[in-house]
N, C-alpha and C. Protein backbone atom coordinates (compact mmCIF):
# COMPACT_ATOMS: atom_id res chain seq x y z
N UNK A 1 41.18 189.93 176.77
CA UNK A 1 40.80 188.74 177.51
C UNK A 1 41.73 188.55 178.71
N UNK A 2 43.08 188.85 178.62
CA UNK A 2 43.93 188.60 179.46
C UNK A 2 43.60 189.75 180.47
N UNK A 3 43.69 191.02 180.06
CA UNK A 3 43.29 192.01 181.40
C UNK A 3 42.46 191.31 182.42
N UNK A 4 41.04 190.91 181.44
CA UNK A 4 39.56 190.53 182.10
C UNK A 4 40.40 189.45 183.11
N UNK A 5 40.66 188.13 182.76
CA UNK A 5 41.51 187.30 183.52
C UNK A 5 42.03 187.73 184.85
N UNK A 6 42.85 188.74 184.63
CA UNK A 6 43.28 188.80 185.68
C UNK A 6 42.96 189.69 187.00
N UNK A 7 41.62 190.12 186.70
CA UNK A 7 40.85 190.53 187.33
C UNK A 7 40.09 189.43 188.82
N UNK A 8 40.18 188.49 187.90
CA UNK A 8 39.77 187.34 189.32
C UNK A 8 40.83 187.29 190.21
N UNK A 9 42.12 186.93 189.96
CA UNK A 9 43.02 186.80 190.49
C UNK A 9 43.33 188.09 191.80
N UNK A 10 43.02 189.48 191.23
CA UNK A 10 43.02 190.58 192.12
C UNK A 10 42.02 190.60 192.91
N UNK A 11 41.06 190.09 192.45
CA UNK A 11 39.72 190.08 193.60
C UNK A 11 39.84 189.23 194.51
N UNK A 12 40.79 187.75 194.13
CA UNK A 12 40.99 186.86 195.32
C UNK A 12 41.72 187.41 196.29
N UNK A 13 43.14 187.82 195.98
CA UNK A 13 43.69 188.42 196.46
C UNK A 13 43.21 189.68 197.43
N UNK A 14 42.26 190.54 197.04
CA UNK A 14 41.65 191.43 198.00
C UNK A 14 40.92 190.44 199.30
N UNK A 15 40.12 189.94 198.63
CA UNK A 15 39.27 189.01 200.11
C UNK A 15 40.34 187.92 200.70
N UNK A 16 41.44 187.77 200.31
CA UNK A 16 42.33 187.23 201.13
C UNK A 16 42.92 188.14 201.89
N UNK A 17 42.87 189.54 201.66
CA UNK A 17 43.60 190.36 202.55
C UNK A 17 44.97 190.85 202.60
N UNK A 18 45.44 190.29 200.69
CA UNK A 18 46.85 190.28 200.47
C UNK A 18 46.59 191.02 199.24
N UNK A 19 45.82 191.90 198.94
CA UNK A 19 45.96 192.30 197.18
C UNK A 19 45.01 193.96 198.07
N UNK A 20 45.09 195.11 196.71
CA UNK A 20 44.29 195.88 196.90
C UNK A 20 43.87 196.09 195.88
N UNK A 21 42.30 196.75 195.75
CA UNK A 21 41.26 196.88 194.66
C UNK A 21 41.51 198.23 194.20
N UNK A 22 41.89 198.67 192.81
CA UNK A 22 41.68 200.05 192.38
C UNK A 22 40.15 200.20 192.16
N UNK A 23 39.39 200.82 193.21
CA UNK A 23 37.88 200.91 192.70
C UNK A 23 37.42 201.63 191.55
N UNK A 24 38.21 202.89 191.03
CA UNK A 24 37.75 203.47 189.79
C UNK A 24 37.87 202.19 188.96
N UNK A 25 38.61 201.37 189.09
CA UNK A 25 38.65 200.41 187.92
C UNK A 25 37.62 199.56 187.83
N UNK A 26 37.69 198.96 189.17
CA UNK A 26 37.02 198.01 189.58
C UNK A 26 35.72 198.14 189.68
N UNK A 27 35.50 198.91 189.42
CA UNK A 27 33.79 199.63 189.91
C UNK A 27 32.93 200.09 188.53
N UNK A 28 34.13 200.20 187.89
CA UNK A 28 33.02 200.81 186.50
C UNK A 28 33.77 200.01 185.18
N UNK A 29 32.36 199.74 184.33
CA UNK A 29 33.40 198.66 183.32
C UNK A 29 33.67 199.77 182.03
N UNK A 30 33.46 201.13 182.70
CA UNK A 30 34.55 201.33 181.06
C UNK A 30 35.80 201.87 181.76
N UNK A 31 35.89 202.07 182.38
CA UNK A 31 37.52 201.98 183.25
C UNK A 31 38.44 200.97 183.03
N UNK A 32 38.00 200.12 182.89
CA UNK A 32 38.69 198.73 183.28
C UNK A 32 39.64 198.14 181.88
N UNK A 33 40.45 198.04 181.52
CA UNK A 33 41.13 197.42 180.31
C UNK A 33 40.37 197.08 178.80
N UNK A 34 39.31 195.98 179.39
CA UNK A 34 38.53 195.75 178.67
C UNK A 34 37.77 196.83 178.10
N UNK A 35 37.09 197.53 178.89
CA UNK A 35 36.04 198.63 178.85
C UNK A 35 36.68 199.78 178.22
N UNK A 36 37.57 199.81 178.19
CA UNK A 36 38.37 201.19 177.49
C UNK A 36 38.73 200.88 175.89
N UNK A 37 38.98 199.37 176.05
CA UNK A 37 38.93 198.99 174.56
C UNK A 37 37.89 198.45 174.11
N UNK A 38 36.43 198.43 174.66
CA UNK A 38 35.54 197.95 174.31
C UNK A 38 34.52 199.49 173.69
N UNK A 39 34.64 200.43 174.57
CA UNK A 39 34.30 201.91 174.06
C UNK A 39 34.92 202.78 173.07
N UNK A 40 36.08 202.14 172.84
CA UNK A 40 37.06 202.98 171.93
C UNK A 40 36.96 201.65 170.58
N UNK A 41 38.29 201.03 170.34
CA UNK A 41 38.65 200.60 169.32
C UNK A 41 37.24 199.20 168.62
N UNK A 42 36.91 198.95 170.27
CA UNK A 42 35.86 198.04 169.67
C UNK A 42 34.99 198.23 169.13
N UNK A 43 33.92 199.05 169.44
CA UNK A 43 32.74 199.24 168.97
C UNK A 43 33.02 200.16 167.62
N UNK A 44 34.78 200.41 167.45
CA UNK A 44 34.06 200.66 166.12
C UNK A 44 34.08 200.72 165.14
N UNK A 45 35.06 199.22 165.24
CA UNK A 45 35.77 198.48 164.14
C UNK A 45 35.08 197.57 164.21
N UNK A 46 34.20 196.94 165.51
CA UNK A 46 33.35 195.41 165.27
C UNK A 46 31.89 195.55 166.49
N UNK A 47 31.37 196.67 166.40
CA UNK A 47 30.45 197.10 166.86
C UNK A 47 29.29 196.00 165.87
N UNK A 48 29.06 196.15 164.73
CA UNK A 48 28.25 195.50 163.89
C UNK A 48 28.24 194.25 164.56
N UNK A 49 28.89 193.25 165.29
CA UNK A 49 29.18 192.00 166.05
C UNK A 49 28.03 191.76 166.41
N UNK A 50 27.19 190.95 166.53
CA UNK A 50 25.87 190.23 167.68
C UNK A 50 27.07 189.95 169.48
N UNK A 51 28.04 189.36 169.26
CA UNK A 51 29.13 188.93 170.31
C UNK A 51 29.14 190.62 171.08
N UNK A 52 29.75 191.65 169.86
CA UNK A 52 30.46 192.64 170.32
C UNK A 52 28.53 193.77 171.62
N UNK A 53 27.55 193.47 170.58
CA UNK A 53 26.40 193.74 171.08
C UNK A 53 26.32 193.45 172.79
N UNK A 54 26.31 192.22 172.68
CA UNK A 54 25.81 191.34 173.85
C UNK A 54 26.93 191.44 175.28
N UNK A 55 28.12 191.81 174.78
CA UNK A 55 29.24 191.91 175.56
C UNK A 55 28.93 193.12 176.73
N UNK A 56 28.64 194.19 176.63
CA UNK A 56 28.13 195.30 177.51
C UNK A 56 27.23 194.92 178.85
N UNK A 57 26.14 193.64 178.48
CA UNK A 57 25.66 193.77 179.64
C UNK A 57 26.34 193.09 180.58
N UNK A 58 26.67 191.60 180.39
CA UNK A 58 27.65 190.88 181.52
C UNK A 58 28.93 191.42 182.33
N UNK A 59 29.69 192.05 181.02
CA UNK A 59 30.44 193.34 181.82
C UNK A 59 29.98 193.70 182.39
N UNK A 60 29.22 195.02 182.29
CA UNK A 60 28.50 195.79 183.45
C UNK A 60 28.51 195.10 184.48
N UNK A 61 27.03 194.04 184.71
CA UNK A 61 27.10 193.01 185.61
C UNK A 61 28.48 192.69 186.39
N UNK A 62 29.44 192.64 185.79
CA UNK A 62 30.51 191.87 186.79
C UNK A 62 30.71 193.16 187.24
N UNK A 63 31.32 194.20 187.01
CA UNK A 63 31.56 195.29 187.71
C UNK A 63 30.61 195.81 188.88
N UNK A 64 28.99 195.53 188.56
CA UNK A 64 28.49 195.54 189.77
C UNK A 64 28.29 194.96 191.14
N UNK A 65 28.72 193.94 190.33
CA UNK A 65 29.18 192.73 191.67
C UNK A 65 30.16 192.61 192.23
N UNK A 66 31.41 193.17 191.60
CA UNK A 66 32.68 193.43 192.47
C UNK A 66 32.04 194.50 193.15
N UNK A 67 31.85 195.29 193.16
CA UNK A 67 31.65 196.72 193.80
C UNK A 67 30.69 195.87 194.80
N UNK A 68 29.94 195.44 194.76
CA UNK A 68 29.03 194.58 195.70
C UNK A 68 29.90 193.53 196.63
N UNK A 69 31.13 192.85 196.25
CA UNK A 69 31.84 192.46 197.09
C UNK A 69 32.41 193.15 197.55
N UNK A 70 33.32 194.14 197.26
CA UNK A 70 34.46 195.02 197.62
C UNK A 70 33.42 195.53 199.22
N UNK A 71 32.57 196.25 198.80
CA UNK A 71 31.87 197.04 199.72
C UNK A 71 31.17 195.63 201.14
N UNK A 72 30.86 194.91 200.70
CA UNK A 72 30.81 193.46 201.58
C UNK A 72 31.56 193.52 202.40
N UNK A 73 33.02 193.13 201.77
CA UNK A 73 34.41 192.81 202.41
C UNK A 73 34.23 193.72 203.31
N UNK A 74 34.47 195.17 202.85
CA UNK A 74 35.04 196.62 203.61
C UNK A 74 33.76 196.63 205.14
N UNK A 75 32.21 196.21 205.09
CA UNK A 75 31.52 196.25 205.80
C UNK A 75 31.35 195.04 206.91
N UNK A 76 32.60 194.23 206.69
CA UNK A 76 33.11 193.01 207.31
C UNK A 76 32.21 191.40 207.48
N UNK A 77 31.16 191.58 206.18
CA UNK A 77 30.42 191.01 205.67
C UNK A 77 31.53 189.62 205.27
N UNK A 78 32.35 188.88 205.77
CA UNK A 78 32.90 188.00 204.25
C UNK A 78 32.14 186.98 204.22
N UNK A 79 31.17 186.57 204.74
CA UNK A 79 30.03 185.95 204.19
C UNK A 79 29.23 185.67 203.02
N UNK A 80 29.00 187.12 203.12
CA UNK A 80 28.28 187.78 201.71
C UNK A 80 29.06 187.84 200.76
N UNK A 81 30.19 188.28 201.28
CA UNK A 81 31.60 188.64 199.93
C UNK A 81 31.74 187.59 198.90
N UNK A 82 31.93 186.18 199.69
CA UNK A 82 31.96 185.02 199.44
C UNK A 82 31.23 184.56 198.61
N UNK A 83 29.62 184.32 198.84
CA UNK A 83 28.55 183.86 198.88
C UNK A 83 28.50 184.76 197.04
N UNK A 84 28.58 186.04 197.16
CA UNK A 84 28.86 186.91 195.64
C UNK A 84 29.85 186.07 194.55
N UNK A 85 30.45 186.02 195.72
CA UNK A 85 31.97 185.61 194.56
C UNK A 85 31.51 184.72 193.67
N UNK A 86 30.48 183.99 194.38
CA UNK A 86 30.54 182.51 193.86
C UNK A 86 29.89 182.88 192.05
N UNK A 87 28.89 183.95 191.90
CA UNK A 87 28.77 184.24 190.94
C UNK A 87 29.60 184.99 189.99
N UNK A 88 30.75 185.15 189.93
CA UNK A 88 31.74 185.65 189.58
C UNK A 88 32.25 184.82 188.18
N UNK A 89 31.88 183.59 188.17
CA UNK A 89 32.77 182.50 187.49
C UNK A 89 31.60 182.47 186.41
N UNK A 90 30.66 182.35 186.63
CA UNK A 90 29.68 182.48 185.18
C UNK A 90 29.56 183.39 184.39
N UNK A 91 29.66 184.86 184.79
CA UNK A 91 29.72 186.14 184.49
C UNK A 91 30.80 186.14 183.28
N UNK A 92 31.95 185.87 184.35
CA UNK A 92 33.55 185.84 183.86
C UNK A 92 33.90 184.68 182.35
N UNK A 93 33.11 183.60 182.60
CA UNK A 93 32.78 182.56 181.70
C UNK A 93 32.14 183.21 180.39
N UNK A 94 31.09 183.87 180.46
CA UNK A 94 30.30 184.56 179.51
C UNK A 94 31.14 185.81 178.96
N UNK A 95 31.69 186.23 179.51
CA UNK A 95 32.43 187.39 179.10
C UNK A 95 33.37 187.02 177.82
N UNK A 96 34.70 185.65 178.65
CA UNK A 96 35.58 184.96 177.91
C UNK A 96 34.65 184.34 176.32
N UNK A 97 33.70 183.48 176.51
CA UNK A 97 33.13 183.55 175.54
C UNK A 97 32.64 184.29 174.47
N UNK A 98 32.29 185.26 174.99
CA UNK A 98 31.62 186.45 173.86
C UNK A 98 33.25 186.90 173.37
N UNK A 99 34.27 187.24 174.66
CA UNK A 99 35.09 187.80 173.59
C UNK A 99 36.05 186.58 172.54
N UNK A 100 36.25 185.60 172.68
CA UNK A 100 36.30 184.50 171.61
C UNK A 100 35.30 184.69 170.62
N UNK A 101 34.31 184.55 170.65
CA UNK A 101 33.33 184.66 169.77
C UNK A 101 33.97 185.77 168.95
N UNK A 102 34.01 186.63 169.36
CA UNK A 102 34.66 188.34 168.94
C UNK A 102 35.59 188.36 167.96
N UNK A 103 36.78 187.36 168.48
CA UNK A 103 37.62 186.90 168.07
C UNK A 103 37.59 186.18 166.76
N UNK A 104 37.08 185.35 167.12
CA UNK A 104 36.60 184.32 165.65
C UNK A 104 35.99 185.29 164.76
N UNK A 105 34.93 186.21 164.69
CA UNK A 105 34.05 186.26 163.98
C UNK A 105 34.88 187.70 163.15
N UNK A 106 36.20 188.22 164.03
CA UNK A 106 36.46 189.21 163.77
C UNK A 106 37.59 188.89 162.47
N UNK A 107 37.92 187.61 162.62
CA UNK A 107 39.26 186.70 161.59
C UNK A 107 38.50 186.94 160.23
């Protein structure tokens, strides 16, 4: 949860013009912290989960949408960059949830 977290924080930081994006990371969600422990230890110790199920697509999703900002930004779009971002926080919301859910259901 904390990796995922701090993933917003680096993306602000990029469209502010003060951070840089690792795109292998950033671009694909089994790269990414989460995604490496979501392909490995997760699925398969709590794969059986409805939470752990449902978790794959919103991931994905956010990873496609950074890559959809990143490439914005870089095409000097920050309009669009912006205008993306804004969906960022529901995604990110749903994510935190499912993995709580995860959490709980995994106790």
């Amino acid at each position: 949860k904390a990796a995922h977290l701090a993933w917003k924080g680096k993306l602000l930081s990029f469209l502010d013009g003060v951070g840089s994006i690792d795109e292998r990371v950033a671009f694909s969600h089994h790269e990414c912290g989460l995604g490496k422990w979501y392909d490995s230890v997760g699925l398969q110790k709590l794969g059986h989960l409805p939470a752990m199920q449902e978790l794959e697509k919103p991931h994905r999703e956010l990873h496609d949408l950074i890559r959809n900002i990143v490439e914005s930004k870089r095409e000097g779009d920050r309009d669009k960059a912006e205008k993306l971002l804004e969906q960022v926080e529901p995604l990110s919301k749903r994510i935190v949830a499912l993995i709580e859910n995860i959490e709980a259901q995994a106790s």
